[in-house]
Protein backbone atom coordinates (compact mmCIF):
# COMPACT_ATOMS: atom_id res chain seq x y z
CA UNK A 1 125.58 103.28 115.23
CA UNK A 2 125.95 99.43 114.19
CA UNK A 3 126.45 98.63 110.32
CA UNK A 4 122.78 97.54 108.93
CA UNK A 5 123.27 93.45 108.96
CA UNK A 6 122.47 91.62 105.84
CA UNK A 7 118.88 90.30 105.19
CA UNK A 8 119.79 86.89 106.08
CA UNK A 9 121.33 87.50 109.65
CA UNK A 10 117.86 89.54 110.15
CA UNK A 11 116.72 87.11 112.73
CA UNK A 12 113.51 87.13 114.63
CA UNK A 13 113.48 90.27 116.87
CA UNK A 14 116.64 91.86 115.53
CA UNK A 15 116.85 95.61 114.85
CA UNK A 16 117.77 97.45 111.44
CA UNK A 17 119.39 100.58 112.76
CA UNK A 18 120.25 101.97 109.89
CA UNK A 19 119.61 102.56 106.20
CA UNK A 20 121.24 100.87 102.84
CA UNK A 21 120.08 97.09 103.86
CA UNK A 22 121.54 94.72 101.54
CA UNK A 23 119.33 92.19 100.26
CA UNK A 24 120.20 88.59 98.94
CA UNK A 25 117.02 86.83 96.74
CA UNK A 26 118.71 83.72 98.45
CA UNK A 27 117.04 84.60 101.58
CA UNK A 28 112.90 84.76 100.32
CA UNK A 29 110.61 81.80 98.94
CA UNK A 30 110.05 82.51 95.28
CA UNK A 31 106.23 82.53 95.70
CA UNK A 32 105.29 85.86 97.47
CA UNK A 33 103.45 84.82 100.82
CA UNK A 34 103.33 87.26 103.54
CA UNK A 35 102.30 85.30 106.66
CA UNK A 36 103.66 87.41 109.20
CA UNK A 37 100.50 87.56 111.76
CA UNK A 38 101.03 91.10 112.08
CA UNK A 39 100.67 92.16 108.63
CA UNK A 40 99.02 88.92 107.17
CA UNK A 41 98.83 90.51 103.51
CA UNK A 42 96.23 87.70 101.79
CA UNK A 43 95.81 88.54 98.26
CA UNK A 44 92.27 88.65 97.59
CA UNK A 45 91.82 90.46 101.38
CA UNK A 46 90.48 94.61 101.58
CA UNK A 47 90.70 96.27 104.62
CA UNK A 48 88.50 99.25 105.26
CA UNK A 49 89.76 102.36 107.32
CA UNK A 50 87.63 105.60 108.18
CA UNK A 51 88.78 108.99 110.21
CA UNK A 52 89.57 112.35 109.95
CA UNK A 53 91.95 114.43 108.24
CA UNK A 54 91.46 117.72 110.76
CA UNK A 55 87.62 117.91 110.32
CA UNK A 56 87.45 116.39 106.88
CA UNK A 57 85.84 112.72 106.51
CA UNK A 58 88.71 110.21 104.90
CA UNK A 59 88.73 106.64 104.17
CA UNK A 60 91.42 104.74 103.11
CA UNK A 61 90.91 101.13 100.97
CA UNK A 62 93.88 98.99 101.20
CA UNK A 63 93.35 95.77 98.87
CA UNK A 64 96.47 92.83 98.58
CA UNK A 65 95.97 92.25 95.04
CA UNK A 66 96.62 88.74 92.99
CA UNK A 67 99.77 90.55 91.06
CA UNK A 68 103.16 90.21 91.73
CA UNK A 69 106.53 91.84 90.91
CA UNK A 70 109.91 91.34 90.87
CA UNK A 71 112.04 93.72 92.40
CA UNK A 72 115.68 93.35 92.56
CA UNK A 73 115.24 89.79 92.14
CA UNK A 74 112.48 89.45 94.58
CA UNK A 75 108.82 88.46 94.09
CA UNK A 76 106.91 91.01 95.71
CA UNK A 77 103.04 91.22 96.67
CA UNK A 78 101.78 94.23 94.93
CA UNK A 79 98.85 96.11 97.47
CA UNK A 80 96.64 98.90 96.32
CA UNK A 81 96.21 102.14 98.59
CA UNK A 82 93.55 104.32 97.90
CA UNK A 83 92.44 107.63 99.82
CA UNK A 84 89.85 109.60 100.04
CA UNK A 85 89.06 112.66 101.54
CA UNK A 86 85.58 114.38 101.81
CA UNK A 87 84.69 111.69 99.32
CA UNK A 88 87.42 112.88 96.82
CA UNK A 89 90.15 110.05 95.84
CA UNK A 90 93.21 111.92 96.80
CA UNK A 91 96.10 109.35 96.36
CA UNK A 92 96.73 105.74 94.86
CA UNK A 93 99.53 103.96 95.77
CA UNK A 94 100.87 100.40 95.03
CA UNK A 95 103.18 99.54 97.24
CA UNK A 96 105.31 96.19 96.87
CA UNK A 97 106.42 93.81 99.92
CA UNK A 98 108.07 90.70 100.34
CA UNK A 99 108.63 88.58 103.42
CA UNK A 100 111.81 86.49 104.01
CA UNK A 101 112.24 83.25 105.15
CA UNK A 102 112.52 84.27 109.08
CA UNK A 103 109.57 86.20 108.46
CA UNK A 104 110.25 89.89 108.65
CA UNK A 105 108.15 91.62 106.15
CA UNK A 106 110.26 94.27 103.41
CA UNK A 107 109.30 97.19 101.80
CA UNK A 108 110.34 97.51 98.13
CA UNK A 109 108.97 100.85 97.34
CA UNK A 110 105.70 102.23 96.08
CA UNK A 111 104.40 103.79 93.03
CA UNK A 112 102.28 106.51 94.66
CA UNK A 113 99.84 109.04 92.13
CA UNK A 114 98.76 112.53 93.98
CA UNK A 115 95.77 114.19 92.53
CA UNK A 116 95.58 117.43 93.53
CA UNK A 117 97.57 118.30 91.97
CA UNK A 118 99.30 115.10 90.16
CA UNK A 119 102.17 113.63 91.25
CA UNK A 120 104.54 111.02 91.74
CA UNK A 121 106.62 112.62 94.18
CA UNK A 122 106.80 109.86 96.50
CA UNK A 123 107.59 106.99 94.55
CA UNK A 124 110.62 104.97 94.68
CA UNK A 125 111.74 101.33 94.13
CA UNK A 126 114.49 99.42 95.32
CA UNK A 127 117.34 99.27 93.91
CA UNK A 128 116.95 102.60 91.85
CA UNK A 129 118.69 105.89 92.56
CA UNK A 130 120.63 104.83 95.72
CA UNK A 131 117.46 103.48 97.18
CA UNK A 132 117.04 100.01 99.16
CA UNK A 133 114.73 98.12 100.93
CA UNK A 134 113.22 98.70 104.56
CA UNK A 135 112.21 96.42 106.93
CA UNK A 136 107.84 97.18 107.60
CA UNK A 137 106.74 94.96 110.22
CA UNK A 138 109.42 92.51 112.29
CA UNK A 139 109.52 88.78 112.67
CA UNK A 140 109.57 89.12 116.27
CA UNK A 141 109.25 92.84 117.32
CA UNK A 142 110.63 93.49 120.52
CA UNK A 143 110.06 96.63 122.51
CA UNK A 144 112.69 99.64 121.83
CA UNK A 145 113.92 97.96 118.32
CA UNK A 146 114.32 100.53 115.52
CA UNK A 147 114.91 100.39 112.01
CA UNK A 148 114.39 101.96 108.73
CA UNK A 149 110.69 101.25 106.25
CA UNK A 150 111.87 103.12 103.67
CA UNK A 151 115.65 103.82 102.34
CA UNK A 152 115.09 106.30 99.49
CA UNK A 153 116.99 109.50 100.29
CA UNK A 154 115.46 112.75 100.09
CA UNK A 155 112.31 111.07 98.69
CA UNK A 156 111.26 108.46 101.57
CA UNK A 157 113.17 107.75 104.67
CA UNK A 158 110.47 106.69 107.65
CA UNK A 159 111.33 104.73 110.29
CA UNK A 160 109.63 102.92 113.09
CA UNK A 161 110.51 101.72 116.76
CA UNK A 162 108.37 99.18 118.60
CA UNK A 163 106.81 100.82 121.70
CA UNK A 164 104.55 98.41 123.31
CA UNK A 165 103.60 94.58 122.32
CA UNK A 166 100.79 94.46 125.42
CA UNK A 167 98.70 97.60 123.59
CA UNK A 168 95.23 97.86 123.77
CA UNK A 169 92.35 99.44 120.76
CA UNK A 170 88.96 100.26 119.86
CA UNK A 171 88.26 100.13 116.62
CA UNK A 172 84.29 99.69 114.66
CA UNK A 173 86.08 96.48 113.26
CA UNK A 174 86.48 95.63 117.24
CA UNK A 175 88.20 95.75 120.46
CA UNK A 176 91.21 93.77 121.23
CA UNK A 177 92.85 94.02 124.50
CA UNK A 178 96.90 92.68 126.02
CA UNK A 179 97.99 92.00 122.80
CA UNK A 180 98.50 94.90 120.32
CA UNK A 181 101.53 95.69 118.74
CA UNK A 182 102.19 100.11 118.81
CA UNK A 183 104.43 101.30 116.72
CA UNK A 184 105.90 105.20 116.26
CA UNK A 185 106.43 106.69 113.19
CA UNK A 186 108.86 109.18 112.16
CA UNK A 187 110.93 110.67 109.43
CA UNK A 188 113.58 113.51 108.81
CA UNK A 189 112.29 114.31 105.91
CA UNK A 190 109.33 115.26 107.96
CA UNK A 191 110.41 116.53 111.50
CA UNK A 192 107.95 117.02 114.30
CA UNK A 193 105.53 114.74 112.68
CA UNK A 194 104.86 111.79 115.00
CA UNK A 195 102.44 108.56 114.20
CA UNK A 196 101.12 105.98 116.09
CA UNK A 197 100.21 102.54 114.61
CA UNK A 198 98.51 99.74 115.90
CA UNK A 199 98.52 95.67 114.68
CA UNK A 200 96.08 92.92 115.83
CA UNK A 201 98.02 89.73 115.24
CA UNK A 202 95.92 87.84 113.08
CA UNK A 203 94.62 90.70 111.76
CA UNK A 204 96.84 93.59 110.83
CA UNK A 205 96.31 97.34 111.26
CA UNK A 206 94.03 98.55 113.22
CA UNK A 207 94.05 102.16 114.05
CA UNK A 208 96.76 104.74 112.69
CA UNK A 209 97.07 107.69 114.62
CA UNK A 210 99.10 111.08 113.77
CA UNK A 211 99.21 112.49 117.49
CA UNK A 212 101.79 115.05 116.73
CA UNK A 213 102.30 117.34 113.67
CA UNK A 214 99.10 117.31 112.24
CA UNK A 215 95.81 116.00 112.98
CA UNK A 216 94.57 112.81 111.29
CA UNK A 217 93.44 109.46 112.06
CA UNK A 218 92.64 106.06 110.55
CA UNK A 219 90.62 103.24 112.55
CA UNK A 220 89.65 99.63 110.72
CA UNK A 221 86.29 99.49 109.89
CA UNK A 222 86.31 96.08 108.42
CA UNK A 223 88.02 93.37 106.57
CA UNK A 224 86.31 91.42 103.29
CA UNK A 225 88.11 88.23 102.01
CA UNK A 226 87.34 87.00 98.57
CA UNK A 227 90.69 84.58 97.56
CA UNK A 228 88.78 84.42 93.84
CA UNK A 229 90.99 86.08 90.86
């Protein structure tokens, strides 16, 4: 398996194949801006998701806050996660990306709080205990390129390969057809769980879909922009 490049030969469309990216602030804008159409995180933008988890109801709020962070040097976007399930908040997260100046979008960890019972067993930052950044959504994704979301071992390893950029999905939001990015999910530290994701560009996520290893599933039921602090 090829040595994980640098961030700043991470050109459009190229694969991170494995873990322990090194990152250079050199190679991202000082204001955090992610643009990537993809994954256009606009602080001041909440997306709305509703499912299932098995038979319960769940939503999920995702909102790109005005904050920032630096992060090994790096400005990131901070974006607040919450879930719900049978009306019950289950988990907050804030999760912290950055996008670089080809426009690949990084993962810089997450501060994640489980309430039942309370946790923090899934957070991690870069740059702390052997962790390191993770590529989440491509400049350019091409069809079979792999690479790693998150590098923490032991606490957070996913990783995602591109699938299909000609996708189509129904979602309450709407239906867009020819043009949807699918992604598949996986982790070790999680075998036999599979997930499906889906990405309108322009938009973002639109549908998130465990189809093996459990049963739960996440469709966009709306987006509401306010760019006001």
């Amino acid at each position: 398996m090829p040595t994980a490049p640098t961030s700043s030969s991470v050109q459009a469309g190229q694969s991170i194949l494995t873990g322990g990216t090194a990152i250079r602030p050199a190679d991202f804008p000082d204001t955090a801006k992610i643009t990537n159409p993809y994954l256009p995180y606009v602080p001041g933008t909440k997306y709305l998701f509703m499912g299932k988890l098995g038979k319960a109801p769940e939503k999920d709020v995702q909102f790109v806050t005005f904050k920032t962070r630096k992060i090994a040097g790096i400005n990131c976007v901070i974006v607040l996660d919450l879930g719900y399930v049978s009306g019950r908040l289950e988990e907050r997260t804030q999760d912290y990306y950055a996008q670089d100046f080809y426009g690949n979008v990084w993962y810089f960890g997450e501060y994640e709080t489980s309430y039942h019972p309370r946790s923090h067993k899934s957070s991690w930052l870069a740059g702390v205990n052997g962790a390191s950044p993770g590529i989440v959504m491509e400049a350019t994704p091409r069809v079979g390129d792999q690479y790693y979301q998150e590098n923490a071992p032991g606490v957070a390893e996913d990783q995602a390969r591109v699938i299909s950029l000609t996708q189509n999905v129904r979602t309450p939001f709407g239906s867009f057809f020819g043009n949807v990015l699918e992604t598949k999910e996986f982790s070790k530290l999680e075998p036999g769980v599979i997930d499906h994701k889906y990405y309108e560009p322009g938009y973002g996520l639109m549908e998130d879909d465990v189809v093996r290893g459990g049963r739960e599933i996440l469709k966009l039921t709306g987006i509401i922009v306010n760019h006001k602090h």
